[in-house]
PDB file of N, CA and C in Angstrom:
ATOM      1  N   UNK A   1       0.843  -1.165   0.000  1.00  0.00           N
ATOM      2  CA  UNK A   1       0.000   0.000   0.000  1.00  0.00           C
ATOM      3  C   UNK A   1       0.892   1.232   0.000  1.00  0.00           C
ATOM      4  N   UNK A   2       0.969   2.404  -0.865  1.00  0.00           N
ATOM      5  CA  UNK A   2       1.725   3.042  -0.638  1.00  0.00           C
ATOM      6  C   UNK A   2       0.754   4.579  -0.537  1.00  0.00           C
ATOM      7  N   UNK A   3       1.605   5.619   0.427  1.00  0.00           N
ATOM      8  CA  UNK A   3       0.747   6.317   0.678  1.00  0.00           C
ATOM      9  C   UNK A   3       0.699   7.343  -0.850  1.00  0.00           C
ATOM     10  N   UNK A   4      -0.038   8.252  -0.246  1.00  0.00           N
ATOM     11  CA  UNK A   4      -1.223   9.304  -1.572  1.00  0.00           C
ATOM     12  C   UNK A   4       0.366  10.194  -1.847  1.00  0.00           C
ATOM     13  N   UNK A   5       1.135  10.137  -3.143  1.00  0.00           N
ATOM     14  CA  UNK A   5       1.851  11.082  -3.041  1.00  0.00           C
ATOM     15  C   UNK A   5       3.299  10.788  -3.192  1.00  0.00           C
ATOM     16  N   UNK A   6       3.381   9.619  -2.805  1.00  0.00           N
ATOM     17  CA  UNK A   6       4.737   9.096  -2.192  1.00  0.00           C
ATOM     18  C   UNK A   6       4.560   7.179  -3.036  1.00  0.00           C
ATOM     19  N   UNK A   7       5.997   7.332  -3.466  1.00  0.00           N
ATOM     20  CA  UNK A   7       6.669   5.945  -4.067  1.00  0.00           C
ATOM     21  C   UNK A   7       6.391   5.196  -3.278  1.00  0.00           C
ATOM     22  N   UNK A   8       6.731   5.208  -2.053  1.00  0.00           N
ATOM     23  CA  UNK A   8       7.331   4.559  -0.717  1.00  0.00           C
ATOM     24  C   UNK A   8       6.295   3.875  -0.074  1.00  0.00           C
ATOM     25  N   UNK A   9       6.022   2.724  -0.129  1.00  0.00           N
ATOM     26  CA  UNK A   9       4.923   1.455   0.634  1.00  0.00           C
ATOM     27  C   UNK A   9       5.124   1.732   1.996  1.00  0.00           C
ATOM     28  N   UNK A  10       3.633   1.679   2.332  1.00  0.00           N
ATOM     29  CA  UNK A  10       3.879   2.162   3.800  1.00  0.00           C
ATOM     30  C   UNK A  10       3.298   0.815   4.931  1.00  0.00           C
ATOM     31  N   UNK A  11       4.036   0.463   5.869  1.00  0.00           N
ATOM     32  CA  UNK A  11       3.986  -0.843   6.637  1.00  0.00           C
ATOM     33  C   UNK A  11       2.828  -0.903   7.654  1.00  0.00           C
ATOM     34  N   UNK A  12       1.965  -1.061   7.734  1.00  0.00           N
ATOM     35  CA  UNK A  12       0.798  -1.185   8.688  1.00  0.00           C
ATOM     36  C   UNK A  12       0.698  -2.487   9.365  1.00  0.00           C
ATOM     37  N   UNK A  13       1.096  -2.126  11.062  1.00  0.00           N
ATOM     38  CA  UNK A  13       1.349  -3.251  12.108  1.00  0.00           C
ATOM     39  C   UNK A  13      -0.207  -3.532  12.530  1.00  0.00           C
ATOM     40  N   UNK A  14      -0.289  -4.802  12.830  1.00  0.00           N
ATOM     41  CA  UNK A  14      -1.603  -5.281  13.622  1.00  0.00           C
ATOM     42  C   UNK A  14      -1.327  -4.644  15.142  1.00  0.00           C
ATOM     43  N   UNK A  15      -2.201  -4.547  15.497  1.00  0.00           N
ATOM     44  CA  UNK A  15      -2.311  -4.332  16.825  1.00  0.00           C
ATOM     45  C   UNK A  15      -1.272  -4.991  18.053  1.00  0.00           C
ATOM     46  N   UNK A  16      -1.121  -6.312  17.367  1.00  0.00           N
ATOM     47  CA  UNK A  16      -0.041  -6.884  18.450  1.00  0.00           C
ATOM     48  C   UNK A  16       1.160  -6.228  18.172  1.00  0.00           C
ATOM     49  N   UNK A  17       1.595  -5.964  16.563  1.00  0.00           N
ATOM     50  CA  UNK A  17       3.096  -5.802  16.542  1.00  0.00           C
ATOM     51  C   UNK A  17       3.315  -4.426  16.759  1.00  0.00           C
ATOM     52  N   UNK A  18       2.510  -3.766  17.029  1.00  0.00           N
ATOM     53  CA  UNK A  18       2.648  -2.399  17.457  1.00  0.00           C
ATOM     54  C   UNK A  18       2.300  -2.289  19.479  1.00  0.00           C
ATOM     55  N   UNK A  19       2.108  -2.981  19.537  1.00  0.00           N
ATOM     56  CA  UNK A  19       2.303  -3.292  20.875  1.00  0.00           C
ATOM     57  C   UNK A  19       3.294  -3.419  21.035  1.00  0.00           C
ATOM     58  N   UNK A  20       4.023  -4.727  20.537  1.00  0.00           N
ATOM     59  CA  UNK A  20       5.185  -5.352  20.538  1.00  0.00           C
ATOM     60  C   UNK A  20       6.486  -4.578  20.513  1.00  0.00           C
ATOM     61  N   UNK A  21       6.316  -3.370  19.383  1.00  0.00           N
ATOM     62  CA  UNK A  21       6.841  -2.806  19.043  1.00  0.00           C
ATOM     63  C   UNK A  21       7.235  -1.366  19.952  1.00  0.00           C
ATOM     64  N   UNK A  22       6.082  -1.123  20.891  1.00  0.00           N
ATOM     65  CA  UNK A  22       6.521   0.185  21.768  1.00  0.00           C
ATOM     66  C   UNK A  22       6.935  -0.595  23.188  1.00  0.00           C
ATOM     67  N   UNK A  23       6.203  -1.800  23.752  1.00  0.00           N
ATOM     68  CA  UNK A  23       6.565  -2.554  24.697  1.00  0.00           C
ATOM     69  C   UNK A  23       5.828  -2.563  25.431  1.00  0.00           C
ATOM     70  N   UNK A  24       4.387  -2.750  25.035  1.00  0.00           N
ATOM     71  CA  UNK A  24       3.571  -2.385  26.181  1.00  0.00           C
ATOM     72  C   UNK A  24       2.420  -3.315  25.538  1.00  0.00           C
ATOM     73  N   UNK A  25       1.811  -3.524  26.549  1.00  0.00           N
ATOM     74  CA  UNK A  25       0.464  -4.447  25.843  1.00  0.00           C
ATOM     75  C   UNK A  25      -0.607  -4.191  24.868  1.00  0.00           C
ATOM     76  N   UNK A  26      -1.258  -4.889  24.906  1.00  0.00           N
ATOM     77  CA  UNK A  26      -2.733  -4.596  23.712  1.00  0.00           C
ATOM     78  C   UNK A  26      -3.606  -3.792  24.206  1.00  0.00           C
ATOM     79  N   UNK A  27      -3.652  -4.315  25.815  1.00  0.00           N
ATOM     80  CA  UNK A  27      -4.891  -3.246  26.738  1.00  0.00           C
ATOM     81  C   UNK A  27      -4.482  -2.112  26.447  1.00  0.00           C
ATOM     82  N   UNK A  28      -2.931  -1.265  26.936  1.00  0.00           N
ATOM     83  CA  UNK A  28      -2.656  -0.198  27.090  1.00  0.00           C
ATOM     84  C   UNK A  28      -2.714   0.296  25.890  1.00  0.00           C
ATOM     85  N   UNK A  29      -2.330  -0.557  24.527  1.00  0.00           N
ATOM     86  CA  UNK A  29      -2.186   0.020  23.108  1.00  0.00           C
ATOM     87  C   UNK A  29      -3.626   0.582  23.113  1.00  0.00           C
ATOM     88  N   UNK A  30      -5.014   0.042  23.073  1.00  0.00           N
ATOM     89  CA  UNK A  30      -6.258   0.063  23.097  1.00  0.00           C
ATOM     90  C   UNK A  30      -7.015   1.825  23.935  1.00  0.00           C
ATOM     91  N   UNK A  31      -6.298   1.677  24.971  1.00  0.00           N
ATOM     92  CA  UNK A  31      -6.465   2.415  25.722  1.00  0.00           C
ATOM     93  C   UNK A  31      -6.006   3.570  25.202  1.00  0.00           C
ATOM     94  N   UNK A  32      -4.620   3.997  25.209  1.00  0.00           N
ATOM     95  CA  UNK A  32      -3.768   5.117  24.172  1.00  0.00           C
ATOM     96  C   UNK A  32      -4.496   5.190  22.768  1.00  0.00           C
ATOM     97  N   UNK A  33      -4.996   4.338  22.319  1.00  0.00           N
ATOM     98  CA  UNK A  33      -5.888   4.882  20.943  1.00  0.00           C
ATOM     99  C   UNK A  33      -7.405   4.974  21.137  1.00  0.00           C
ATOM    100  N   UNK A  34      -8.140   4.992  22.250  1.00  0.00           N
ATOM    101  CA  UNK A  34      -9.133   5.530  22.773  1.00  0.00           C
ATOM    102  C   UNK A  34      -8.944   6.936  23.192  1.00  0.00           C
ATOM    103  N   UNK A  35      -7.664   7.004  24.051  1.00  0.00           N
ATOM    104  CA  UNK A  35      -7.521   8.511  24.813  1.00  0.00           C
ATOM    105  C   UNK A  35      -6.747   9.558  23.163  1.00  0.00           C
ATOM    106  N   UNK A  36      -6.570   8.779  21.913  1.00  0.00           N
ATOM    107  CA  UNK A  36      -5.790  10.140  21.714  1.00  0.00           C
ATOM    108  C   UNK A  36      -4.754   9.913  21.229  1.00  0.00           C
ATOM    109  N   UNK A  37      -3.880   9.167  22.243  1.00  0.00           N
ATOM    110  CA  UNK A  37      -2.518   9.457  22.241  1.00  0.00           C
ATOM    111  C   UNK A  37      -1.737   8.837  21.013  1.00  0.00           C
ATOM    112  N   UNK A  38      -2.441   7.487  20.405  1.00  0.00           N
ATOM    113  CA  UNK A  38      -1.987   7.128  19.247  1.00  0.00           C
ATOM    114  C   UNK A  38      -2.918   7.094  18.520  1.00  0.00           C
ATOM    115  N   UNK A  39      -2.321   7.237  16.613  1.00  0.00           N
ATOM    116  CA  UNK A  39      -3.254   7.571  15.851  1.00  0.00           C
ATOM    117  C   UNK A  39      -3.497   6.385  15.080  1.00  0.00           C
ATOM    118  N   UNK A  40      -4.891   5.706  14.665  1.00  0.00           N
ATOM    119  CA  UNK A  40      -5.149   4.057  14.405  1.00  0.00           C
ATOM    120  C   UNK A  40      -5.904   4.508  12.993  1.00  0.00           C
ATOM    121  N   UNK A  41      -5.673   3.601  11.986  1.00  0.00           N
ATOM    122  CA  UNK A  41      -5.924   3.550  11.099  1.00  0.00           C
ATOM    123  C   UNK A  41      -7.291   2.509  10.849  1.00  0.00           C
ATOM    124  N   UNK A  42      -8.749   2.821  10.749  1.00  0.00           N
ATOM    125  CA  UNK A  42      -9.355   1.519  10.962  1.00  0.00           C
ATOM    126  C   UNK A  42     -10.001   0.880   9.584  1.00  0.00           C
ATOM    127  N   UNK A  43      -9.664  -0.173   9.008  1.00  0.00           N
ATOM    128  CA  UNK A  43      -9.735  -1.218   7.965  1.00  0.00           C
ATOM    129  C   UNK A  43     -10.752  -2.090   8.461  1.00  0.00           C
ATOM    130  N   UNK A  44     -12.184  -1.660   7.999  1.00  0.00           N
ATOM    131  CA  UNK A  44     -13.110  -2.416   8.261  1.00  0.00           C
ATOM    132  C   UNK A  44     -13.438  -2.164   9.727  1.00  0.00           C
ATOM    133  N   UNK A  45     -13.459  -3.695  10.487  1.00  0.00           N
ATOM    134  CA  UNK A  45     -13.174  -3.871  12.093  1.00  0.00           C
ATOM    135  C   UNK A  45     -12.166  -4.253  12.261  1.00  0.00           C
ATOM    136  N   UNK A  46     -10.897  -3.899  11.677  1.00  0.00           N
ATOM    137  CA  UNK A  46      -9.410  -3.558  12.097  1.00  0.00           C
ATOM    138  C   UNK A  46      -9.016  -2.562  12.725  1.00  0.00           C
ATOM    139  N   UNK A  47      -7.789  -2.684  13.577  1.00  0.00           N
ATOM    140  CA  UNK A  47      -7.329  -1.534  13.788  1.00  0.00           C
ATOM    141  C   UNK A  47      -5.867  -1.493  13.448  1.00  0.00           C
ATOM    142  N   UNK A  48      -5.026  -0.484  12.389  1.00  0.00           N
ATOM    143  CA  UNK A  48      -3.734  -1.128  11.906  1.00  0.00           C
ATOM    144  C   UNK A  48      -2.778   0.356  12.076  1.00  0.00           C
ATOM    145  N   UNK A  49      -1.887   0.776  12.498  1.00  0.00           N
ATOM    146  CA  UNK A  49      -0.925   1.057  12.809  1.00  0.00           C
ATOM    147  C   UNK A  49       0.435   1.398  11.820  1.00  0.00           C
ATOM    148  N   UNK A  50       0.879   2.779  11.723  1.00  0.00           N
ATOM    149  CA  UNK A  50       1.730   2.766  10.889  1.00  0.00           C
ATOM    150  C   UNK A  50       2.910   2.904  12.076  1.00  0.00           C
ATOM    151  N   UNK A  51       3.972   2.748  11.730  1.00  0.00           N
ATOM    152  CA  UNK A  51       5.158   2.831  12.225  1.00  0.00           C
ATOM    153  C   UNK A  51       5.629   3.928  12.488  1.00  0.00           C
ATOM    154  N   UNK A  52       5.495   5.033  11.484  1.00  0.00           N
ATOM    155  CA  UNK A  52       5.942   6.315  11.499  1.00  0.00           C
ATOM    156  C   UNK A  52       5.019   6.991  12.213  1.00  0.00           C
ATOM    157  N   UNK A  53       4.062   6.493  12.444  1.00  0.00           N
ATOM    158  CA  UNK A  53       2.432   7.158  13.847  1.00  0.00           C
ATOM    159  C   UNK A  53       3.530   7.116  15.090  1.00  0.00           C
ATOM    160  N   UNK A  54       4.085   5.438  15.267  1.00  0.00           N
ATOM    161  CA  UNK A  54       4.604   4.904  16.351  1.00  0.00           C
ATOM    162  C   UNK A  54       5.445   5.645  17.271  1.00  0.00           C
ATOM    163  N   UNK A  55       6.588   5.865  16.231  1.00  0.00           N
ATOM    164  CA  UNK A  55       7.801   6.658  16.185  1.00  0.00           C
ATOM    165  C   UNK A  55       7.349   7.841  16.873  1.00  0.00           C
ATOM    166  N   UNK A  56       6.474   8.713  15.682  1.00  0.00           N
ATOM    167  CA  UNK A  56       6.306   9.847  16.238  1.00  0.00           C
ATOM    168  C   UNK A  56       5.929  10.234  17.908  1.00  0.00           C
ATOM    169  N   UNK A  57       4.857   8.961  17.710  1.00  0.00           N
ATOM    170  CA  UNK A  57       4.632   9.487  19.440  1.00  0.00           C
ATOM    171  C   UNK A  57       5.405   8.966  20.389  1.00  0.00           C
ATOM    172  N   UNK A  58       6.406   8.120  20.306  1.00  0.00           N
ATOM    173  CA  UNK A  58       7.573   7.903  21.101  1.00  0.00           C
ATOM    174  C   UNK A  58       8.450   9.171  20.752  1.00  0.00           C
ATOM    175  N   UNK A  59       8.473  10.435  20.252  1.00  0.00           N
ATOM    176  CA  UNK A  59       9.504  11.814  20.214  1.00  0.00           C
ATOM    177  C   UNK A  59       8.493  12.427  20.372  1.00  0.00           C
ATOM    178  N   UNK A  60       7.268  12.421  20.521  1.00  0.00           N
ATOM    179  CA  UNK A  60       6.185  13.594  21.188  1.00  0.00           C
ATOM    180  C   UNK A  60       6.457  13.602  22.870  1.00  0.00           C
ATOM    181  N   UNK A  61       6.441  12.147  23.134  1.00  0.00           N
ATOM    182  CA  UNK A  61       6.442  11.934  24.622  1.00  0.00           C
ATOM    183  C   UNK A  61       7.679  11.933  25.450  1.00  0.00           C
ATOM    184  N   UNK A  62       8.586  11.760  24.792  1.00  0.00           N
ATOM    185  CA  UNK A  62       9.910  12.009  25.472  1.00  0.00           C
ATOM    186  C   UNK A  62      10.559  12.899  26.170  1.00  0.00           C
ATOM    187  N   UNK A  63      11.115  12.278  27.067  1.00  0.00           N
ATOM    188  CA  UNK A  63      11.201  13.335  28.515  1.00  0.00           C
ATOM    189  C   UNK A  63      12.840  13.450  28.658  1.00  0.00           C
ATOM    190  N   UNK A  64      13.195  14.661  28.740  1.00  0.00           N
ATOM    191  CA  UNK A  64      14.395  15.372  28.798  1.00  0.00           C
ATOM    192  C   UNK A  64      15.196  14.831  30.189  1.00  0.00           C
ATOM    193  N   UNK A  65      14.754  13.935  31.091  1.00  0.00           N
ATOM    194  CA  UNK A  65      14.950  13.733  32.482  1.00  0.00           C
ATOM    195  C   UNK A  65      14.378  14.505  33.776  1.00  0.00           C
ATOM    196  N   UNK A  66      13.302  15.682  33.396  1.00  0.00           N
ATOM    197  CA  UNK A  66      13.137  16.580  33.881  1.00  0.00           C
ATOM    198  C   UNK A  66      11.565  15.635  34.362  1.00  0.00           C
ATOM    199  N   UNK A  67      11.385  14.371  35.095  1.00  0.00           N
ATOM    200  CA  UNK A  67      10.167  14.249  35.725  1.00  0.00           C
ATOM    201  C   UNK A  67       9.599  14.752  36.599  1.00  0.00           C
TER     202      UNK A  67
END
C-alpha cells in the first residue's frame, strides 16, 4: 500500500506488533488509541498502525529527564 503522493509502501502493524513494538500491551495500546494518544488507522473492524504514527509518538512523549 503506498501512501497518496509518495513511491514509498507504507507498513501497517496489527495491533499486536505495534504493541510489541513500543513494549507495552494490547490493553494499554487500546487504551492510548481511545484517549488520543496514538493515531489508528481503521480497515473495516481492524485496527492497523503505521510505524511512522509509532515513532512519532515515542519523540512527542519524550522526557528530557526533567520528571
Amino acid at each position: 500500500m503506498a501512501e497518496q503522493g509518495s513511491n514509498t509502501p507504507t507498513s501497517l502493524l496489527k495491533p499486536e506488533e505495534a504493541a510489541r513494538f513500543l513494549s507495552i500491551s494490547t490493553r494499554t495500546l487500546n487504551r492510548w488509541v481511545d484517549q488520543g494518544v496514538i493515531p489508528v488507522i481503521k480497515l473495516g473492524g481492524s485496527r492497523r498502525f503505521k510505524r511512522e504514527d509509532l515513532m512519532a509518538t515515542i519523540d512527542k512523549n519524550r522526557s528530557c529527564g526533567n520528571v
